[in-house]
N, C-alpha and C. Protein backbone atom coordinates (compact mmCIF):
# COMPACT_ATOMS: atom_id res chain seq x y z
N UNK A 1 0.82 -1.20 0.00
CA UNK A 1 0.00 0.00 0.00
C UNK A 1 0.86 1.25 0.00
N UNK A 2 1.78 1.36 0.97
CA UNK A 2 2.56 2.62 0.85
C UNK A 2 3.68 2.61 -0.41
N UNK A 3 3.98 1.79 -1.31
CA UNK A 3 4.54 1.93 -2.12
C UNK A 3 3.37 2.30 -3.47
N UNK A 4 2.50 1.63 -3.43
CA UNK A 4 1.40 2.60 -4.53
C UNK A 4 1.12 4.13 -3.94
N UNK A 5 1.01 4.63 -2.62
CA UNK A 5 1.09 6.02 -2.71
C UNK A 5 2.34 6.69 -2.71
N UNK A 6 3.54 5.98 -3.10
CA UNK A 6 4.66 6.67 -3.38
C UNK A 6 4.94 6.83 -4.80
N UNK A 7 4.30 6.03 -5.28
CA UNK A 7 4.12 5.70 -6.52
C UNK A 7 3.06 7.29 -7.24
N UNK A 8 1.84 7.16 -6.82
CA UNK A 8 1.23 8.24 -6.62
C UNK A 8 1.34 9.63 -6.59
N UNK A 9 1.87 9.95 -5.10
CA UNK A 9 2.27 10.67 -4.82
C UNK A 9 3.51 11.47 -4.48
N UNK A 10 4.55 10.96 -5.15
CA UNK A 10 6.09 11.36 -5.01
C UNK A 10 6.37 11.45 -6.72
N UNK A 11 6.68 12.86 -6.34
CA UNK A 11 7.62 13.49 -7.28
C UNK A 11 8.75 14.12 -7.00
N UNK A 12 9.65 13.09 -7.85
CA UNK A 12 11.17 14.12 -7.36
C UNK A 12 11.57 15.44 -7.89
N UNK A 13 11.95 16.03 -6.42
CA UNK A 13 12.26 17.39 -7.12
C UNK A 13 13.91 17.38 -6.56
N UNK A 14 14.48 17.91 -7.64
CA UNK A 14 16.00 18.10 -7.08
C UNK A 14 16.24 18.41 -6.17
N UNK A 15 15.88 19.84 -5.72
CA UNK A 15 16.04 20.89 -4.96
C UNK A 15 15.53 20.26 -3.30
N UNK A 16 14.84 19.36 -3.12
CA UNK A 16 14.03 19.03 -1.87
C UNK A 16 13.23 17.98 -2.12
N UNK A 17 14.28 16.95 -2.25
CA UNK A 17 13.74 15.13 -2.27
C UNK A 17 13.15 15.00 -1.41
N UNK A 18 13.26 15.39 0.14
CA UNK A 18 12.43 14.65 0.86
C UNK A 18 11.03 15.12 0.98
N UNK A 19 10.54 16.22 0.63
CA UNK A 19 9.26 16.98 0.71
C UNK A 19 8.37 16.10 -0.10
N UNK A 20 8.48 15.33 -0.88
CA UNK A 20 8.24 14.66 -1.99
C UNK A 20 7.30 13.15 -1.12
N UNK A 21 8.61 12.62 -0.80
CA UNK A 21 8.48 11.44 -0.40
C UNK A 21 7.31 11.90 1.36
N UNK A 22 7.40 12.71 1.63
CA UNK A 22 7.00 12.77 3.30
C UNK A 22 5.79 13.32 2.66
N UNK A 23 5.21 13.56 1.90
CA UNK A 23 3.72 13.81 1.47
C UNK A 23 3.63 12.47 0.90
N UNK A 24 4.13 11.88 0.39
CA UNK A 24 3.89 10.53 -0.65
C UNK A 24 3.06 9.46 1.26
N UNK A 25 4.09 9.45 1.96
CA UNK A 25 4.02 8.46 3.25
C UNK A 25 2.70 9.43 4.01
N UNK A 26 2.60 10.72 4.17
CA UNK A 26 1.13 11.14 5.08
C UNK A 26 0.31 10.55 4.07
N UNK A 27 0.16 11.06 3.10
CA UNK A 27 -0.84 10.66 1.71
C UNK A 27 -1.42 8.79 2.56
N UNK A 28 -0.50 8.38 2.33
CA UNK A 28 -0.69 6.68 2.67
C UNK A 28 -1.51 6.74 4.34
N UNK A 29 -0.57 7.75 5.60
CA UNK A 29 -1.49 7.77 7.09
C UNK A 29 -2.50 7.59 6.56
N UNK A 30 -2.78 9.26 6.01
CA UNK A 30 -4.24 9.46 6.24
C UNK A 30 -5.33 8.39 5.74
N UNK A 31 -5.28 7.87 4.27
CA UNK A 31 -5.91 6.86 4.31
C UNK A 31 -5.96 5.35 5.37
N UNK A 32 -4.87 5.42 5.74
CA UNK A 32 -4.73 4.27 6.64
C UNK A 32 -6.10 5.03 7.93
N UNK A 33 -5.31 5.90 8.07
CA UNK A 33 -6.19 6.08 9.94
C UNK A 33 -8.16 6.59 9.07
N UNK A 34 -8.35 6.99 8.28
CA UNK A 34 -9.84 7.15 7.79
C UNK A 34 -10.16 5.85 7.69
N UNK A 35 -9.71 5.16 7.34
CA UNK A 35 -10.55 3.46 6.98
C UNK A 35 -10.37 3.12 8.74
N UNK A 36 -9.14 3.13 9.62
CA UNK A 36 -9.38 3.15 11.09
C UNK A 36 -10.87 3.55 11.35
N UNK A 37 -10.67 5.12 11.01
CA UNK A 37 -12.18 5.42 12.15
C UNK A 37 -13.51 5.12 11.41
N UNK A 38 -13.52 4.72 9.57
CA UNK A 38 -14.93 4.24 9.42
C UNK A 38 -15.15 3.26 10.12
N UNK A 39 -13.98 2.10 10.54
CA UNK A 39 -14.46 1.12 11.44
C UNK A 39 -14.66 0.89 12.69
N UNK A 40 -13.69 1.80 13.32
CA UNK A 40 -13.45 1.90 14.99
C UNK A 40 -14.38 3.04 15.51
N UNK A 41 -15.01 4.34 15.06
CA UNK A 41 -15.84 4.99 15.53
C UNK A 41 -17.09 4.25 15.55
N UNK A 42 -17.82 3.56 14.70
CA UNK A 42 -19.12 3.14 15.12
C UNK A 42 -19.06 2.15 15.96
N UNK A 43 -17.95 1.52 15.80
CA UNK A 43 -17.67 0.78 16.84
C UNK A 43 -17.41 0.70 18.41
N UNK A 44 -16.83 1.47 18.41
CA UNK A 44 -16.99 2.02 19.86
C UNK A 44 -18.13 2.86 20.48
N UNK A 45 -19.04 3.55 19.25
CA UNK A 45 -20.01 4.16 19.61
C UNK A 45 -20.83 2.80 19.98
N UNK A 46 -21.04 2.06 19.18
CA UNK A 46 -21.84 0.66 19.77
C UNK A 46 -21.86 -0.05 21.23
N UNK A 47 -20.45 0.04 21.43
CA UNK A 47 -20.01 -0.82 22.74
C UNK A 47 -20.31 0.12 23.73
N UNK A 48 -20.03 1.68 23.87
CA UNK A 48 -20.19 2.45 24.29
C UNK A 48 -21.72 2.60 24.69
N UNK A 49 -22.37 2.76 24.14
CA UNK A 49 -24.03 2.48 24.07
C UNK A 49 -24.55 0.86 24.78
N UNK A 50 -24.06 0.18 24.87
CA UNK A 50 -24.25 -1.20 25.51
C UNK A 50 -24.22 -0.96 26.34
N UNK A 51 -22.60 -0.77 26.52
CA UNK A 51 -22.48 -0.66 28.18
C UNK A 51 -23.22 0.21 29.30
N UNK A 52 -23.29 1.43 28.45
CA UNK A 52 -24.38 2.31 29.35
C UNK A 52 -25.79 1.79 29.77
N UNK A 53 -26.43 0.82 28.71
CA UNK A 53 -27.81 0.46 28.82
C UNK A 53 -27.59 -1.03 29.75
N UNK A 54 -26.69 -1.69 30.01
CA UNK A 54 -25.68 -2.60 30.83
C UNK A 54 -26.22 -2.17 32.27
N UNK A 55 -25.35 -1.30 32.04
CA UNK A 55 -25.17 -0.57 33.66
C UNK A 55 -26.30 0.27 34.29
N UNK A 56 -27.16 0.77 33.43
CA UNK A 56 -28.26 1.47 33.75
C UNK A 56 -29.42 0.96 34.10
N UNK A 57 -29.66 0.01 33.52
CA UNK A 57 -30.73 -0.93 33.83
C UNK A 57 -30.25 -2.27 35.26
N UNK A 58 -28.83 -1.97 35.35
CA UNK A 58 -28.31 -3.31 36.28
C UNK A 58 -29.16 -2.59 37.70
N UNK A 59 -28.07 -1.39 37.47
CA UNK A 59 -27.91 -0.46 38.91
C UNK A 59 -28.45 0.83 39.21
N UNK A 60 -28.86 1.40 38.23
CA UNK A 60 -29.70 2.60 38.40
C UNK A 60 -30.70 2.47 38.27
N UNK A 61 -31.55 1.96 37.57
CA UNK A 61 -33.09 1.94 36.88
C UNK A 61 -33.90 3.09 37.91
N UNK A 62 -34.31 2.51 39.00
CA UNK A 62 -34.78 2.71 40.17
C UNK A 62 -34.47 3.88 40.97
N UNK A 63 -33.51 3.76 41.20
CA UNK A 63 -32.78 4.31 42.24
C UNK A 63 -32.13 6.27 42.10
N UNK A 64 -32.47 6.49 39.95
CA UNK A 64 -31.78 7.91 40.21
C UNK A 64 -32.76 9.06 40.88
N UNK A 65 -34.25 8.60 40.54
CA UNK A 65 -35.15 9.49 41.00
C UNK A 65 -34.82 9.77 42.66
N UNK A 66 -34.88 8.52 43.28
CA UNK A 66 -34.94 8.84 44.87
C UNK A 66 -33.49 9.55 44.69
N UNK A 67 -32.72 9.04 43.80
CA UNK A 67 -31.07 9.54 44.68
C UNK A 67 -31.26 11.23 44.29
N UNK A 68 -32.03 11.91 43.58
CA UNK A 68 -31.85 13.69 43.23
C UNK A 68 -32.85 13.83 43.93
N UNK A 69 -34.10 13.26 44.16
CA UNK A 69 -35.20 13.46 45.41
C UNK A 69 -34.35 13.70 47.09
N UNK A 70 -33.58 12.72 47.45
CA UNK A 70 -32.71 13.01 48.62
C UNK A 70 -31.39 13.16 48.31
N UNK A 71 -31.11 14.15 47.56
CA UNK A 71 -29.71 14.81 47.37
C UNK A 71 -28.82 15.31 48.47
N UNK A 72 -28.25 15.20 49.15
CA UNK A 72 -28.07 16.09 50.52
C UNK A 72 -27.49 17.32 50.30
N UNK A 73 -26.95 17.77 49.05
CA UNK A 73 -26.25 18.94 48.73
C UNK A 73 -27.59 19.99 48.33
N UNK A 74 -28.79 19.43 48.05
CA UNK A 74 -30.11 20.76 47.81
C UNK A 74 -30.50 20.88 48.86
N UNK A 75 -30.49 20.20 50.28
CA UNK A 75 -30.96 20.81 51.64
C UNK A 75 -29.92 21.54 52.01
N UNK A 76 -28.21 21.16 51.62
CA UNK A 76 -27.64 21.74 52.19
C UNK A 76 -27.25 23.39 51.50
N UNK A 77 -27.72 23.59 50.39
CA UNK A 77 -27.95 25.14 49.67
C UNK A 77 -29.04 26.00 50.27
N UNK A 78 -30.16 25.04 50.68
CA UNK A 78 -31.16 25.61 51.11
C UNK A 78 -30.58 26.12 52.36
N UNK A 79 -30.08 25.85 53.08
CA UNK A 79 -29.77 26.02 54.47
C UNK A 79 -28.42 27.51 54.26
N UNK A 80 -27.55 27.57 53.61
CA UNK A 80 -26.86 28.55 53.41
C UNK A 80 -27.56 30.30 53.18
N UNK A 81 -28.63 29.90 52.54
CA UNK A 81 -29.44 31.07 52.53
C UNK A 81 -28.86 32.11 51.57
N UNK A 82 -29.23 32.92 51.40
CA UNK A 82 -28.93 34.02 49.94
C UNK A 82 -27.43 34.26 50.19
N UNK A 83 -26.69 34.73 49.21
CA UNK A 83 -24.97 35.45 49.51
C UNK A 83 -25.37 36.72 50.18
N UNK A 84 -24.11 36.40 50.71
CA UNK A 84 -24.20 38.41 51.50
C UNK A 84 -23.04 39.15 50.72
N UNK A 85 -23.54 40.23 50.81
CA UNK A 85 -22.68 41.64 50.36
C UNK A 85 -20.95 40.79 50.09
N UNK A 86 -20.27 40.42 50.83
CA UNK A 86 -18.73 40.14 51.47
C UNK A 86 -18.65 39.11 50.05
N UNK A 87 -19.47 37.86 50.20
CA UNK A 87 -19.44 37.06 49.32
C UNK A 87 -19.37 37.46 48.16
N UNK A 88 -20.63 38.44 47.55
CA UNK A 88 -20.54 38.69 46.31
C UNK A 88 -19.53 39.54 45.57
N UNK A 89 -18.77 40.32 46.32
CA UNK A 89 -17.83 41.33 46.39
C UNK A 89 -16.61 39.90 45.87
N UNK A 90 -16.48 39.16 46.63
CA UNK A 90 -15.24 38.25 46.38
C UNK A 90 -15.47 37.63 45.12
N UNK A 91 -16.81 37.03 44.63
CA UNK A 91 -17.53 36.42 43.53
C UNK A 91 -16.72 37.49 42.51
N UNK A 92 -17.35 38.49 42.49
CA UNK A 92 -16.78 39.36 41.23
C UNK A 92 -15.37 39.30 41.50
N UNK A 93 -14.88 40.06 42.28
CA UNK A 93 -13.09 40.06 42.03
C UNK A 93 -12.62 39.19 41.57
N UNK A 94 -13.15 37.67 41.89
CA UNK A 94 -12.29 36.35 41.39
C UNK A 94 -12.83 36.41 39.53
N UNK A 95 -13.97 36.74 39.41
CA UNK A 95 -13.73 36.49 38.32
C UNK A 95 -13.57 37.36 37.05
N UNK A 96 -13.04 38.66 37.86
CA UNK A 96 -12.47 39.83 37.03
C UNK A 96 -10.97 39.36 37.22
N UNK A 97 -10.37 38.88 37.96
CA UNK A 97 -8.76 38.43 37.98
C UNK A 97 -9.14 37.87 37.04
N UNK A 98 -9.37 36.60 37.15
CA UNK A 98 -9.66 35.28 36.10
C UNK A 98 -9.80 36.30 34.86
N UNK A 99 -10.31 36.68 34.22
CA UNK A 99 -10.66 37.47 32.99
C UNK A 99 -9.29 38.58 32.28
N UNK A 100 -9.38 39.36 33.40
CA UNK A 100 -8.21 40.21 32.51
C UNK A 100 -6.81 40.37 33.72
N UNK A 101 -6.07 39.16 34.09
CA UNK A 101 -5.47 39.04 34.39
C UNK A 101 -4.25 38.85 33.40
N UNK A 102 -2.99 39.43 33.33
CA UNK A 102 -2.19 40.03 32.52
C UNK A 102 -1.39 38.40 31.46
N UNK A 103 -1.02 38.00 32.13
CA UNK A 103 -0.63 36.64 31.78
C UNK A 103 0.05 35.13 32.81
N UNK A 104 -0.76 34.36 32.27
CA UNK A 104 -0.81 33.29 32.71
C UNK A 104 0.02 32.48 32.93
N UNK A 105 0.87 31.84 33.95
CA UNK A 105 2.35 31.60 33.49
C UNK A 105 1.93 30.34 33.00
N UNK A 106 3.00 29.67 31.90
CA UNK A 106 3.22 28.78 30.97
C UNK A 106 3.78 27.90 32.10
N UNK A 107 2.97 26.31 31.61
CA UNK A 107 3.17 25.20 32.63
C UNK A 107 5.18 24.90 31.87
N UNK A 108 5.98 23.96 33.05
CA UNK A 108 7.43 24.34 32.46
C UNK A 108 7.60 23.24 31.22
């Protein structure tokens, strides 16, 4: 296969032989990895989809209604009660830093 797209796609040029040949060999990837994902994307979308309907029907079916019905984190919002002044003051600052904060240092 990669010798029919060298075949193909390689033309020698004096000046810069290898430019030639290194399009001739992507030329060959790309078809290689597209015939990959016509087969491996639906494919995994399939298994992917199993497994969820697997697991959903094993162990959840039942059980997500009561589990967001007794959430303990919506009694516990309820109980915090509205933000105050202090809070919201910090709310904005953080996310005016975050926004036009000058620059970000680069991970090393």
């Amino acid at each position: 296969m990669i010798s029919l797209a060298i075949i193909l796609f390689y033309h020698p040029d004096p000046a810069r032989p290898v430019v030639g040949y290194t399009l001739a060999v992507a030329a060959w990837m790309a078809i290689i990895f597209l015939q990959w994902m016509l087969f491996a994307f639906p494919a995994a979308g399939l298994m992917m989809s199993i497994a969820f309907f697997l697991l959903y029907f094993k162990y959840a079916r039942g059980s997500i209604t009561k589990a967001v019905r007794d959430y303990p984190i919506l009694k516990l919002k309820k109980e915090l009660g509205p933000m105050s002044r202090e809070e919201k003051v910090v709310f904005v600052s953080f996310i005016l830093m975050c926004r036009y904060y000058p620059e970000w240092p680069s991970p090393p």
